[in-house]
Protein backbone atom coordinates (compact mmCIF):
# COMPACT_ATOMS: atom_id res chain seq x y z
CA UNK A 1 -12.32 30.14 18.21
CA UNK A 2 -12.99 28.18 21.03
CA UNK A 3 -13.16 24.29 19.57
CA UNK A 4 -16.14 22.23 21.57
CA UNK A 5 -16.83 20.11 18.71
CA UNK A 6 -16.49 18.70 15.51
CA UNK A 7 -18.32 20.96 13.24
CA UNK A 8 -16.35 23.88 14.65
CA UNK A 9 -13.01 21.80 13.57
CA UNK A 10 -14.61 21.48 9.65
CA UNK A 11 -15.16 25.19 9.73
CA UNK A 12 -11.65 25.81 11.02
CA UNK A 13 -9.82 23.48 8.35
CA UNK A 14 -12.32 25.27 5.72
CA UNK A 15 -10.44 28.10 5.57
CA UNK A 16 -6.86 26.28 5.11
CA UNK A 17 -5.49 27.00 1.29
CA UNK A 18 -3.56 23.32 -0.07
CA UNK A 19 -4.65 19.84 0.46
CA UNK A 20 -3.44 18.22 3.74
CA UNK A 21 -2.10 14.82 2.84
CA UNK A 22 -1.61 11.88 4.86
CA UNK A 23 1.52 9.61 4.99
CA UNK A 24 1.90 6.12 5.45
CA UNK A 25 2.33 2.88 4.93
CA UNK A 26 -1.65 1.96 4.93
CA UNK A 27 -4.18 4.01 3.84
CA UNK A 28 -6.09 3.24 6.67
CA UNK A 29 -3.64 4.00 9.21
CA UNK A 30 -4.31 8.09 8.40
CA UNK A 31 -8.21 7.70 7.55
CA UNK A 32 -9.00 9.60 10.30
CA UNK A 33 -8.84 13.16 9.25
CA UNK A 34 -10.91 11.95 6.57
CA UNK A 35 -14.07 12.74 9.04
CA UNK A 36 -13.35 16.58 9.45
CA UNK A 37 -10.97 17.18 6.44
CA UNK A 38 -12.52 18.56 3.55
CA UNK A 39 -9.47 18.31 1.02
CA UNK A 40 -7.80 15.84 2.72
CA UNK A 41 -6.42 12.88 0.67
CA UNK A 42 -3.66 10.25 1.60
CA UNK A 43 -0.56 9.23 -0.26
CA UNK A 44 0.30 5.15 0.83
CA UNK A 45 2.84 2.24 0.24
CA UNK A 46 0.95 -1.07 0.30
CA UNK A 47 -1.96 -2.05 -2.38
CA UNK A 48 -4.15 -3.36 0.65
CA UNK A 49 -7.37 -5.10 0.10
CA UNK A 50 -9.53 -2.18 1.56
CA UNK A 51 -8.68 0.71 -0.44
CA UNK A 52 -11.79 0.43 -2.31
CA UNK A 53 -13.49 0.94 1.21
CA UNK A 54 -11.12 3.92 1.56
CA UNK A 55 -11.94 5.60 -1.31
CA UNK A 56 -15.07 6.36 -0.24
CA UNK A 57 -14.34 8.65 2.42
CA UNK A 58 -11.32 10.48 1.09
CA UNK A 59 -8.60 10.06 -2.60
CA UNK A 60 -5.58 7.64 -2.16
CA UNK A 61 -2.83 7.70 -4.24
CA UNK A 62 -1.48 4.50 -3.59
CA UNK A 63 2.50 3.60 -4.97
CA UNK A 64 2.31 -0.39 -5.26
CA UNK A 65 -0.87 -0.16 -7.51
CA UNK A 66 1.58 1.68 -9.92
CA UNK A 67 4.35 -1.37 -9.62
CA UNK A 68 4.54 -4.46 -11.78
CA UNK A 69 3.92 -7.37 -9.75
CA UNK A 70 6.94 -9.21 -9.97
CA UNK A 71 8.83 -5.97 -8.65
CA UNK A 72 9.60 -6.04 -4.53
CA UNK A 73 8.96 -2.79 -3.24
CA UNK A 74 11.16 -2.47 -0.22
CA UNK A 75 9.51 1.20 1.35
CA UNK A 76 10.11 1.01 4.90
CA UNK A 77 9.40 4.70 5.85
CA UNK A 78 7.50 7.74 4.72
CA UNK A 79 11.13 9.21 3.26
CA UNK A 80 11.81 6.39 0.93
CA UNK A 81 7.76 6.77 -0.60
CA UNK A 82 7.70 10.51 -0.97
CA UNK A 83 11.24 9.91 -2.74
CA UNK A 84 9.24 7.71 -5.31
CA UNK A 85 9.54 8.85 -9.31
CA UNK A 86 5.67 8.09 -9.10
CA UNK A 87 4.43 9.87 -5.57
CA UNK A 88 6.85 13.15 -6.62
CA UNK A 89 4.55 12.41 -9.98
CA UNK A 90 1.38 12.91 -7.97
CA UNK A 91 2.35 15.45 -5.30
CA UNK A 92 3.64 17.49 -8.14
CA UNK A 93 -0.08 17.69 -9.58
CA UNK A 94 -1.25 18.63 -7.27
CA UNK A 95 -2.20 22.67 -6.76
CA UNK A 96 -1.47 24.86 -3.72
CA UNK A 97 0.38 24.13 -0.54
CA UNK A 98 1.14 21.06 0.30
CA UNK A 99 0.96 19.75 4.14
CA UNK A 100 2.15 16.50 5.14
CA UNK A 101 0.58 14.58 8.05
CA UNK A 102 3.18 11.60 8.84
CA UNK A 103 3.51 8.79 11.36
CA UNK A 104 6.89 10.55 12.39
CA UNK A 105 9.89 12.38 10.77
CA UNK A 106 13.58 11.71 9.26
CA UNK A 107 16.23 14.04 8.63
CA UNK A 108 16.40 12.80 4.72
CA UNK A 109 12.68 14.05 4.50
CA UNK A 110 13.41 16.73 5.97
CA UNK A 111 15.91 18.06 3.39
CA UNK A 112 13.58 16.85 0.59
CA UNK A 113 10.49 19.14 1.94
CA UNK A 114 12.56 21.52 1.79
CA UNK A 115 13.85 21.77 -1.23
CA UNK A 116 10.32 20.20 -2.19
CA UNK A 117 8.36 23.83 -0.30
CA UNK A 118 6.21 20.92 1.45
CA UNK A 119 5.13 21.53 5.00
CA UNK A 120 5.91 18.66 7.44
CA UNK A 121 2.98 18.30 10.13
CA UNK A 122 5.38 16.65 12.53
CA UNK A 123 7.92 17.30 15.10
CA UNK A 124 11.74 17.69 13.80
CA UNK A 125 13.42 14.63 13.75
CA UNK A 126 16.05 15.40 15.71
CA UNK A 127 13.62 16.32 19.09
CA UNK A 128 11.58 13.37 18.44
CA UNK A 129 15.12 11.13 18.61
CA UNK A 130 15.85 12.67 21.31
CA UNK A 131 12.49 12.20 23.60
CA UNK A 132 12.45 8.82 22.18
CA UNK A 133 15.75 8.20 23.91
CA UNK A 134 15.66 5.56 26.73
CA UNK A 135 18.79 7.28 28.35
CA UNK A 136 16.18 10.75 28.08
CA UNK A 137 13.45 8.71 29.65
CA UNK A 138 15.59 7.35 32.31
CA UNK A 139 16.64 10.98 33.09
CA UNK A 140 12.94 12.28 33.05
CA UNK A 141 11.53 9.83 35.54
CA UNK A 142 14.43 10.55 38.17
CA UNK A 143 13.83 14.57 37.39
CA UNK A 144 10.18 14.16 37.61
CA UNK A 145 10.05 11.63 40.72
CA UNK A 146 8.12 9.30 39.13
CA UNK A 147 7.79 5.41 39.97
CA UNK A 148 10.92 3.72 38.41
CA UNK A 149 11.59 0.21 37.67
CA UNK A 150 15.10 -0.83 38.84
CA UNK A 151 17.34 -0.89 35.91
CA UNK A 152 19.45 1.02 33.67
CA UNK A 153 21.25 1.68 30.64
CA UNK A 154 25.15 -0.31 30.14
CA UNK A 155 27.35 -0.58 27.77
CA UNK A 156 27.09 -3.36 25.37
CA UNK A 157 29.99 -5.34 26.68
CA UNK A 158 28.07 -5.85 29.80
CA UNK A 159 26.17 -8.87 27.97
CA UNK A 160 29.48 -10.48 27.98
CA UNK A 161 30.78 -9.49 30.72
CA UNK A 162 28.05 -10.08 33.27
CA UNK A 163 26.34 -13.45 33.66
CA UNK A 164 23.04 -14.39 34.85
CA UNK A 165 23.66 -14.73 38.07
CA UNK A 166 24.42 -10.57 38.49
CA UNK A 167 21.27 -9.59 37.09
CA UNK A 168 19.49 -11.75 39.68
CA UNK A 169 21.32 -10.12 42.51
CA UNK A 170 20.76 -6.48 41.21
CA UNK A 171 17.53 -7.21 39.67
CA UNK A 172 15.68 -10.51 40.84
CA UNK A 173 15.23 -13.86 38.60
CA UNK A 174 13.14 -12.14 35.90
CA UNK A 175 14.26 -8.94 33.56
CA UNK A 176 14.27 -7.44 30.50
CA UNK A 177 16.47 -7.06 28.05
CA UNK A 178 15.97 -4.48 25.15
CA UNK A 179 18.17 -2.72 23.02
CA UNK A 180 17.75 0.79 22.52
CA UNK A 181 19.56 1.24 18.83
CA UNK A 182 16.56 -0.68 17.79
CA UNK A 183 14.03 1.93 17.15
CA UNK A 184 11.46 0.40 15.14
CA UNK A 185 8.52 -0.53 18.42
CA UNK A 186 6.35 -3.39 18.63
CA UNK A 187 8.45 -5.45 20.92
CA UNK A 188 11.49 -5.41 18.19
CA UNK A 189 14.52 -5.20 20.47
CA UNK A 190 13.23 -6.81 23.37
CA UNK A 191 13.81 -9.91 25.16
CA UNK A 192 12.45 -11.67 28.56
CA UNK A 193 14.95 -13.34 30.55
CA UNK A 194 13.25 -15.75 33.13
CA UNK A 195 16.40 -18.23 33.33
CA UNK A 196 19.70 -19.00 33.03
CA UNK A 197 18.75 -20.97 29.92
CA UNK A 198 16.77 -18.05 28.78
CA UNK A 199 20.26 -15.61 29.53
CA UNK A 200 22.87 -17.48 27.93
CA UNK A 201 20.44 -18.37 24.52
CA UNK A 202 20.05 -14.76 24.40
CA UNK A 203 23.76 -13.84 24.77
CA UNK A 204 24.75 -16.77 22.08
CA UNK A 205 21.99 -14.87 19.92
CA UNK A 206 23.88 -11.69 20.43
CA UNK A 207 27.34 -12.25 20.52
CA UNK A 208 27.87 -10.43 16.97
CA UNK A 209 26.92 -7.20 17.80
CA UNK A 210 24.29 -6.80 15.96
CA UNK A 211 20.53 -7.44 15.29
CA UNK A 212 18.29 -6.69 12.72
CA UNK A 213 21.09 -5.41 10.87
CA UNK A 214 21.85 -2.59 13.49
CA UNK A 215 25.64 -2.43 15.41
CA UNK A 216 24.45 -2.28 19.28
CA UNK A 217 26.13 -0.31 20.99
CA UNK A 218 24.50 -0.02 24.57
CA UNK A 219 21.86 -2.05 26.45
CA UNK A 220 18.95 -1.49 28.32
CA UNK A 221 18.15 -4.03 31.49
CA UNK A 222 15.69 -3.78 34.08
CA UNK A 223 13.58 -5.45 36.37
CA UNK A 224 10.34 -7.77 34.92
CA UNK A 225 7.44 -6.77 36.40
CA UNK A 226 4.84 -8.57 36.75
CA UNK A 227 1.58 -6.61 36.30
CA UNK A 228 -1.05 -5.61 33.16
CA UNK A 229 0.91 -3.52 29.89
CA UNK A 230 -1.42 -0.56 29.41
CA UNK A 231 -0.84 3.03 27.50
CA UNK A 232 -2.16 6.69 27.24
CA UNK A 233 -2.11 8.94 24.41
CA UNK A 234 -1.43 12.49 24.92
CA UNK A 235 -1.02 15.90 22.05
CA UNK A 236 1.10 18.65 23.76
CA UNK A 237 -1.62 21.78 22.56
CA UNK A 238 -0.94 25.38 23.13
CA UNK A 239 -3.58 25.22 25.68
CA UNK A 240 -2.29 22.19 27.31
CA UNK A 241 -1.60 18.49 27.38
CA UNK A 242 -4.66 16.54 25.93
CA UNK A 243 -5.04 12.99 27.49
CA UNK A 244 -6.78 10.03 26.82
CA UNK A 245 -7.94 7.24 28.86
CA UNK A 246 -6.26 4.59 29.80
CA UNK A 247 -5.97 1.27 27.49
CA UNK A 248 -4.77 -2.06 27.71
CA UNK A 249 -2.32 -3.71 25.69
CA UNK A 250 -2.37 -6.82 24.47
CA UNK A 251 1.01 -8.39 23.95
CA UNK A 252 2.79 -11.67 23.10
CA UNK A 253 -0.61 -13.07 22.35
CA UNK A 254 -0.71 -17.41 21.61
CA UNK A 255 -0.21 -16.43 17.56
CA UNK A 256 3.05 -14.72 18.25
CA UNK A 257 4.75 -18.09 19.65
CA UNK A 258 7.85 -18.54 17.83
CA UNK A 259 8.94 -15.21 17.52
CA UNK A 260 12.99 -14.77 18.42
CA UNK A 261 11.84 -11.27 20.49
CA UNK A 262 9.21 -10.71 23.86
CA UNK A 263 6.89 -7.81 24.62
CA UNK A 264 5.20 -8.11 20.82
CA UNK A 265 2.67 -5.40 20.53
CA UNK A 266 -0.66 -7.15 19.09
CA UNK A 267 -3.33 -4.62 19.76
CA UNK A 268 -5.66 -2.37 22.69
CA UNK A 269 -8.83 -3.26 24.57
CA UNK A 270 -10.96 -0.64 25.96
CA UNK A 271 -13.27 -2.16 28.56
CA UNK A 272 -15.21 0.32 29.80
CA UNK A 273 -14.41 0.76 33.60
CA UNK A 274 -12.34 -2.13 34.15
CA UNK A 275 -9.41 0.15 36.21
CA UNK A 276 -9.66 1.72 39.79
CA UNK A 277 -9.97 5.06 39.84
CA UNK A 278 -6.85 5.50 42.21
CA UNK A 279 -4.96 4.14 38.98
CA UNK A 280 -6.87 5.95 36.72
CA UNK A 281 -5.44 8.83 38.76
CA UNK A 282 -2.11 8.30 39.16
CA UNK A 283 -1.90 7.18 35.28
CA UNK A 284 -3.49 10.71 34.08
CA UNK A 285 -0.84 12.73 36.64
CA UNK A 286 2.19 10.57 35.19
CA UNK A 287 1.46 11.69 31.94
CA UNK A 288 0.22 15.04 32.04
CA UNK A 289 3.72 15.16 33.90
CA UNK A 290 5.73 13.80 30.88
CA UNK A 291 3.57 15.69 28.42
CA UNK A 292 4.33 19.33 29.80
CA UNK A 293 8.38 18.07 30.17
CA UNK A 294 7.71 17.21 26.19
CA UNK A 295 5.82 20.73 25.58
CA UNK A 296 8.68 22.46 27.40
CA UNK A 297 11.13 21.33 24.98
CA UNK A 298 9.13 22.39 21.53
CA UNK A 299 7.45 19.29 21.08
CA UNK A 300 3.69 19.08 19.71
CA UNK A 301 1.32 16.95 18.68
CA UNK A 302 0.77 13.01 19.78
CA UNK A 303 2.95 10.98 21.57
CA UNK A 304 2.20 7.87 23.79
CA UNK A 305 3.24 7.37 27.56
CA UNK A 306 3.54 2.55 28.25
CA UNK A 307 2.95 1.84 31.86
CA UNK A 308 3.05 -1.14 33.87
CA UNK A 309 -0.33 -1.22 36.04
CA UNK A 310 -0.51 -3.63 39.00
CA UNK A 311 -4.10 -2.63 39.91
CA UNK A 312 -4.42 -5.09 43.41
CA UNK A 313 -1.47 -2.74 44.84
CA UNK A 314 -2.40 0.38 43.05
CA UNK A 315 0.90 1.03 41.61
CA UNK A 316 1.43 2.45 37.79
CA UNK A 317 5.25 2.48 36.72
CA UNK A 318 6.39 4.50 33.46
CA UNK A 319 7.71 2.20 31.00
CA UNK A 320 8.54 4.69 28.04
CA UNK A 321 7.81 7.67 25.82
CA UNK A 322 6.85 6.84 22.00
CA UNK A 323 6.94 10.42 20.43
CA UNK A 324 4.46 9.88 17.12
CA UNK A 325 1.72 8.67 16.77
CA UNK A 326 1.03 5.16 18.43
CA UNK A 327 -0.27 1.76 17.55
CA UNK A 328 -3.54 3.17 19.39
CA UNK A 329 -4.29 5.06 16.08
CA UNK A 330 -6.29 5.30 14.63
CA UNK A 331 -8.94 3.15 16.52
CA UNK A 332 -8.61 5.32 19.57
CA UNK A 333 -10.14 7.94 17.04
CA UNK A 334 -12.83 5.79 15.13
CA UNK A 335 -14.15 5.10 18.89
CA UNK A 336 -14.08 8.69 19.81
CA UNK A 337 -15.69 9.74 16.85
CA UNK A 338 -18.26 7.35 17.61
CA UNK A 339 -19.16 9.57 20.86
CA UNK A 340 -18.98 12.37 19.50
CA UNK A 341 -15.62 13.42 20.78
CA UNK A 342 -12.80 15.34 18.36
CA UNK A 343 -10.03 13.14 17.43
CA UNK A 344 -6.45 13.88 18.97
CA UNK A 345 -5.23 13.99 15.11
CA UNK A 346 -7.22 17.27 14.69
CA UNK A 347 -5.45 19.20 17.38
CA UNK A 348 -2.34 17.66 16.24
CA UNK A 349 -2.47 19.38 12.93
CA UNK A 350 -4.04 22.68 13.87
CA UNK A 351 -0.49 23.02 16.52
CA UNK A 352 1.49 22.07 13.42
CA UNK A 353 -0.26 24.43 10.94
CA UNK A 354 -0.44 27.35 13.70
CA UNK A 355 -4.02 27.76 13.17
CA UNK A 356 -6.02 30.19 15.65
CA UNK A 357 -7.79 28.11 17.72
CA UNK A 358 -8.46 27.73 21.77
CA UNK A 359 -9.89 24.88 23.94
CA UNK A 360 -10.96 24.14 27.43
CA UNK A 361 -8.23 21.04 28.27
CA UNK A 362 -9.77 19.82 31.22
CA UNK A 363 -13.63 19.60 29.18
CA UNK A 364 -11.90 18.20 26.60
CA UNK A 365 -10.30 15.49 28.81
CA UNK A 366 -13.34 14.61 30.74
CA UNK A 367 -14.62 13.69 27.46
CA UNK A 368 -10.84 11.79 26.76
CA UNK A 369 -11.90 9.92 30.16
CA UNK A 370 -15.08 8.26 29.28
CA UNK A 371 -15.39 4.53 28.98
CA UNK A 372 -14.91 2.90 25.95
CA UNK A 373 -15.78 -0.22 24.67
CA UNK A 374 -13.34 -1.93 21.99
CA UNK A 375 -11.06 -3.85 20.63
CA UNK A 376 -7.89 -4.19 18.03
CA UNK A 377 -5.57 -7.04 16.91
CA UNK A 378 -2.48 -6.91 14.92
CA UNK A 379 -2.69 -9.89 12.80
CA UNK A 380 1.06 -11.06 11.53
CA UNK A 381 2.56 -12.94 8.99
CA UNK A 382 4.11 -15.07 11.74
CA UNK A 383 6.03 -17.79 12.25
CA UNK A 384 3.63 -21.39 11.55
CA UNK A 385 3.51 -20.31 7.88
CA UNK A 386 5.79 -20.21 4.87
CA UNK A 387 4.09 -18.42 1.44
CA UNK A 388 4.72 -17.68 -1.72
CA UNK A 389 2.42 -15.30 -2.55
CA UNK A 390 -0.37 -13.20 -0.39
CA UNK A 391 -4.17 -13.88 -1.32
CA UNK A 392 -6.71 -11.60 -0.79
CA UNK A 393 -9.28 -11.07 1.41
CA UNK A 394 -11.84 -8.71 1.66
CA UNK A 395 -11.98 -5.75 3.67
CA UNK A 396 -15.19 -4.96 6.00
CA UNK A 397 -17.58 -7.03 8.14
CA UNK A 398 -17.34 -11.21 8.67
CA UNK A 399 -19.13 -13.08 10.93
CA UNK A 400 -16.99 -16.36 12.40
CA UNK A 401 -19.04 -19.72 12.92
CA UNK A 402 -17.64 -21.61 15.97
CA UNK A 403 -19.48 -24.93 14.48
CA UNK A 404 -17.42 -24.64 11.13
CA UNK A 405 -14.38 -22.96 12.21
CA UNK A 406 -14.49 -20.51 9.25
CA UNK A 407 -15.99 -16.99 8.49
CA UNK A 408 -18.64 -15.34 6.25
CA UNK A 409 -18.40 -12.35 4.28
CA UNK A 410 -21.50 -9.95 5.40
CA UNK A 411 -20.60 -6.58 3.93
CA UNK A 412 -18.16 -3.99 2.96
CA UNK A 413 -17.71 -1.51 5.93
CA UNK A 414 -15.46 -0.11 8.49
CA UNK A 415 -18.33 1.36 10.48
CA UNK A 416 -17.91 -0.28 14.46
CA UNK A 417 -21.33 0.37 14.76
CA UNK A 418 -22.40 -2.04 12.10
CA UNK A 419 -21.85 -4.68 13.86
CA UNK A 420 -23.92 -6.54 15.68
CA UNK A 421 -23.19 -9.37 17.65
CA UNK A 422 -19.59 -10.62 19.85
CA UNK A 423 -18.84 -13.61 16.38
CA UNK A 424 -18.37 -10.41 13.96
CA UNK A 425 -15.54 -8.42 13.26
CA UNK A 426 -14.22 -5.92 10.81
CA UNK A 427 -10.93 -6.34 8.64
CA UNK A 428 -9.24 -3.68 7.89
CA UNK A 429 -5.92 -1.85 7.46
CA UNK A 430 -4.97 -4.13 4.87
CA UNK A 431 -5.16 -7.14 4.03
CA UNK A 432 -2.12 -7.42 1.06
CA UNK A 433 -4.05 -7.40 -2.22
CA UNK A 434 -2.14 -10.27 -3.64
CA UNK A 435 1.89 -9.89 -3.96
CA UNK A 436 4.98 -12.23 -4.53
CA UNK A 437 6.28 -12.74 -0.87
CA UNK A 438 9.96 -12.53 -1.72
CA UNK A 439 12.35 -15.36 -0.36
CA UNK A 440 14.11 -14.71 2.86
CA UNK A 441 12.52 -11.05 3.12
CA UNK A 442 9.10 -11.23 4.80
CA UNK A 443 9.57 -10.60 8.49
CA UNK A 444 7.10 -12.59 10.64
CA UNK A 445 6.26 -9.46 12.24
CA UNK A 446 4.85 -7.94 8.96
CA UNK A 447 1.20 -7.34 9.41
CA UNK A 448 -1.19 -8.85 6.89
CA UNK A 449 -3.98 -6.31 8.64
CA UNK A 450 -5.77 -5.14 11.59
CA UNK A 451 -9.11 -6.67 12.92
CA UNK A 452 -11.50 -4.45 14.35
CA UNK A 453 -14.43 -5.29 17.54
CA UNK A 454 -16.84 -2.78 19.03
CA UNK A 455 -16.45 -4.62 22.55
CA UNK A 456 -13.77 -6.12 24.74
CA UNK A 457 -12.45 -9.60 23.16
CA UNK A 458 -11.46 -10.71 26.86
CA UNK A 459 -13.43 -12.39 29.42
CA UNK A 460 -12.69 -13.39 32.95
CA UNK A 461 -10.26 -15.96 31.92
CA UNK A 462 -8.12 -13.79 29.25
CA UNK A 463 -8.79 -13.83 25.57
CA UNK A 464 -12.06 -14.96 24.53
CA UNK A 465 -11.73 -18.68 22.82
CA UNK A 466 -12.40 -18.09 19.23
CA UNK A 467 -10.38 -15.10 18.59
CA UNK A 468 -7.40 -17.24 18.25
CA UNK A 469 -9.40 -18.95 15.63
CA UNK A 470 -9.82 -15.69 14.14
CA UNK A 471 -6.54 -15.01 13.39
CA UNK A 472 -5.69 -18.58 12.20
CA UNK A 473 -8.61 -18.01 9.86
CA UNK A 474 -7.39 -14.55 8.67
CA UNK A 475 -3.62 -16.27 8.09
CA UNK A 476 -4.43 -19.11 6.40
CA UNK A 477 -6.86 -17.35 4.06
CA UNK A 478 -4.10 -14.40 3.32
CA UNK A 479 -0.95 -16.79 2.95
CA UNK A 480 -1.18 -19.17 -0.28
């Protein structure tokens, strides 16, 4: 079958035999499949204040809502809530095949599909550590001639042994720091260095070892580059390497001050045609590149290509490979379902399910190309606030009033299309439906949820004013 559009996809996944369930931490974050799924349902962590909203496009099983509240659930990963007494409960329940669509994969859950007879819609863990690799990323863009920032990978005692002063010599007064046995993303790992001051705080931080709990063991040190963070999401198909268009990221926005790490992933804008061709270009031919280097080694599925863009001189540099799905998702979908255009997720799970299926890749990517208009912030716990305990808020659409400096509750929906001027906004993707915050555990980097605009929150002169105000709002309403 030759896939052109959505109903073709429903027809396709009709004839599948077992539920396909979706992993993960939120509900939301695998609602997606939802829209051309017909026995799809999703298995989560977190009791988030829009599940209600979820359950009416597709069943959640959801483990906090069986916990007491004074019990800390500390699920991190998709391994540690499929081991659950209660999810094994539910899965087992459940009749047919069972296919798992996950954020990424471990070896543990590997060995517990197996002896479970689930099927894991995902790429083995061991190739997606390895293409994750910053040493395999640093080899790819020298075999693949692309654009490389001056850097490299050293051995941790470098920090020690090398002081400010040889960085700036090999590398100019600005670099990164980031260390690569830090594999949770975000910005988690990763440091700015734009002085001596900033150097030797950042060694002092260091001089254990260790960070977030993890022995370091190497790090990674390159040249800062000055220029606009952007990304592209691609799914290795049979047929070829799918690509999207080229977003902007937003990162280390004013509500992330504080933070001990740089580079903090907050969220995307799509602004219709706000880059060059030329760099629209170049950024499609890096990553159809890296994709068919990814598809020559077995991988399938989503993955996400970070670039530097410096538009004025044209130039898009490679900044690394995240192989799973990104913190594009599912957004990037919502807005392509919007137009009419099949979700990456669906050709993502018809590679893993080895369903018979063909497409035209370079239709298909025209369509990927098209301007979009959106928006997506991360909102964190962060650092301003101390709580005891998580309030909730409601999921859906507010409406924020500049005069009053709060917001107003209009209605309960995730639909972009709903709303309808620049002071509204969706929340979604959480937030925490009450909860004890437990002492000396809440990371200021733990999302309370995800707001949602159908158009670009930045103007000429960066973010627009009151989305700031926004997420002060959102925090102070969520954190008693």
């Amino acid at each position: 079958m030759l896939i052109q559009d959505l109903e073709q996809i429903k027809r396709l996944f009709n004839r599948l035999d077992g539920p396909i369930i979706g992993v993960g931490m939120t509900a939301f974050s695998r609602i997606v499949p939802a829209s051309f799924l017909p026995s799809y349902r999703i298995i989560c962590n977190q009791k988030t204040c829009d599940l209600s909203l979820v359950r009416e496009k597709v069943p959640v099983f959801c483990l906090e809502e069986t916990l007491r509240d004074d019990c800390f659930n500390h699920v991190e990963n998709s391994f540690q809530l499929l081991s659950s007494p209660s999810v094994a409960d539910n899965m087992s329940r459940q009749t047919g095949p069972k296919y798992l669509f996950l954020y990424q994969n471990y070896p543990e859950l590997e060995k517990l599909s197996e002896k479970k007879g689930w099927t894991l819609l995902a790429n083995p863990s061991g190739l997606r550590v390895r293409v994750g690799e910053r040493s395999f990323f640093e080899r790819a863009v020298l075999d693949l001639g692309l654009p490389k920032i001056p850097g490299g990978i050293f051995p941790w005692g470098v920090m020690a042994e090398r002081g400010y002063e040889y960085w700036v010599k090999e590398l100019g007064p600005k670099f990164v720091v980031q260390l690569p046995e830090i594999h949770k993303g975000g910005g988690r790992g990763t440091f700015f260095v734009k002085s001596k001051e900033d150097y030797d705080s950042l060694r002092k931080r260091l001089a254990n070892g260790i960070w977030r709990g993890v022995r370091l063991t190497s790090v990674f040190v390159r040249r800062f580059l000055e220029g606009i963070p952007a990304s592209v999401a691609i799914c290795a198909t049979r047929n070829g390497v799918l690509i999207s268009g080229l977003q902007k990221q937003l990162i280390d926005l004013p509500y992330c001050r504080g933070f001990e790490e740089n580079g903090i992933f907050c969220g995307h804008v799509w602004d219709g045609d706000d880059w060059p061709e030329s760099v629209l270009t170049k950024a499609r031919e890096l990553a159809r590149k890296v994709g068919k280097t990814l598809a020559s080694l077995g991988y399938r599925g989503v993955a996400g290509i970070d670039f530097i863009v410096q538009s004025g001189e044209e130039k898009v540099y490679p900044v690394e490979i995240n192989p799973r799905l990104t913190g594009a998702f599912p957004v990037l979908s919502l807005l392509h379902l919007m137009h009419g255009i099949v979700p990456m997720e669906a050709f993502h799970l018809l590679e893993f399910l080895n369903m018979p299926y063909r497409l035209d890749v370079e239709s298909l990517n025209r369509q990927y190309a098209q301007p979009l208009n959106g928006s997506h912030l991360l909102v964190f716990c962060g650092t301003d606030r101390k709580a005891e305990s998580f309030r909730p808020l409601r999921a859906g659409i507010w409406e924020y009033n500049r005069e009053k400096g709060t917001s107003s509750f209009l209605k309960g929906s995730f639909d972009l299309e709903e709303v309808k001027n620049p002071w509204q906004f969706i929340v979604a993707d959480g937030p925490p439906d009450g909860g004890t915050v437990e002492s000396g555990f809440t990371d200021p980097l733990r999302r309370l949820c995800r707001i949602l605009f159908p158009y670009s929150i930045e103007n000429e002169k960066g973010l627009r004013e009151e989305i700031p105000a926004i997420v002060d709002w959102i925090q102070r309403q969520c954190m008693a």
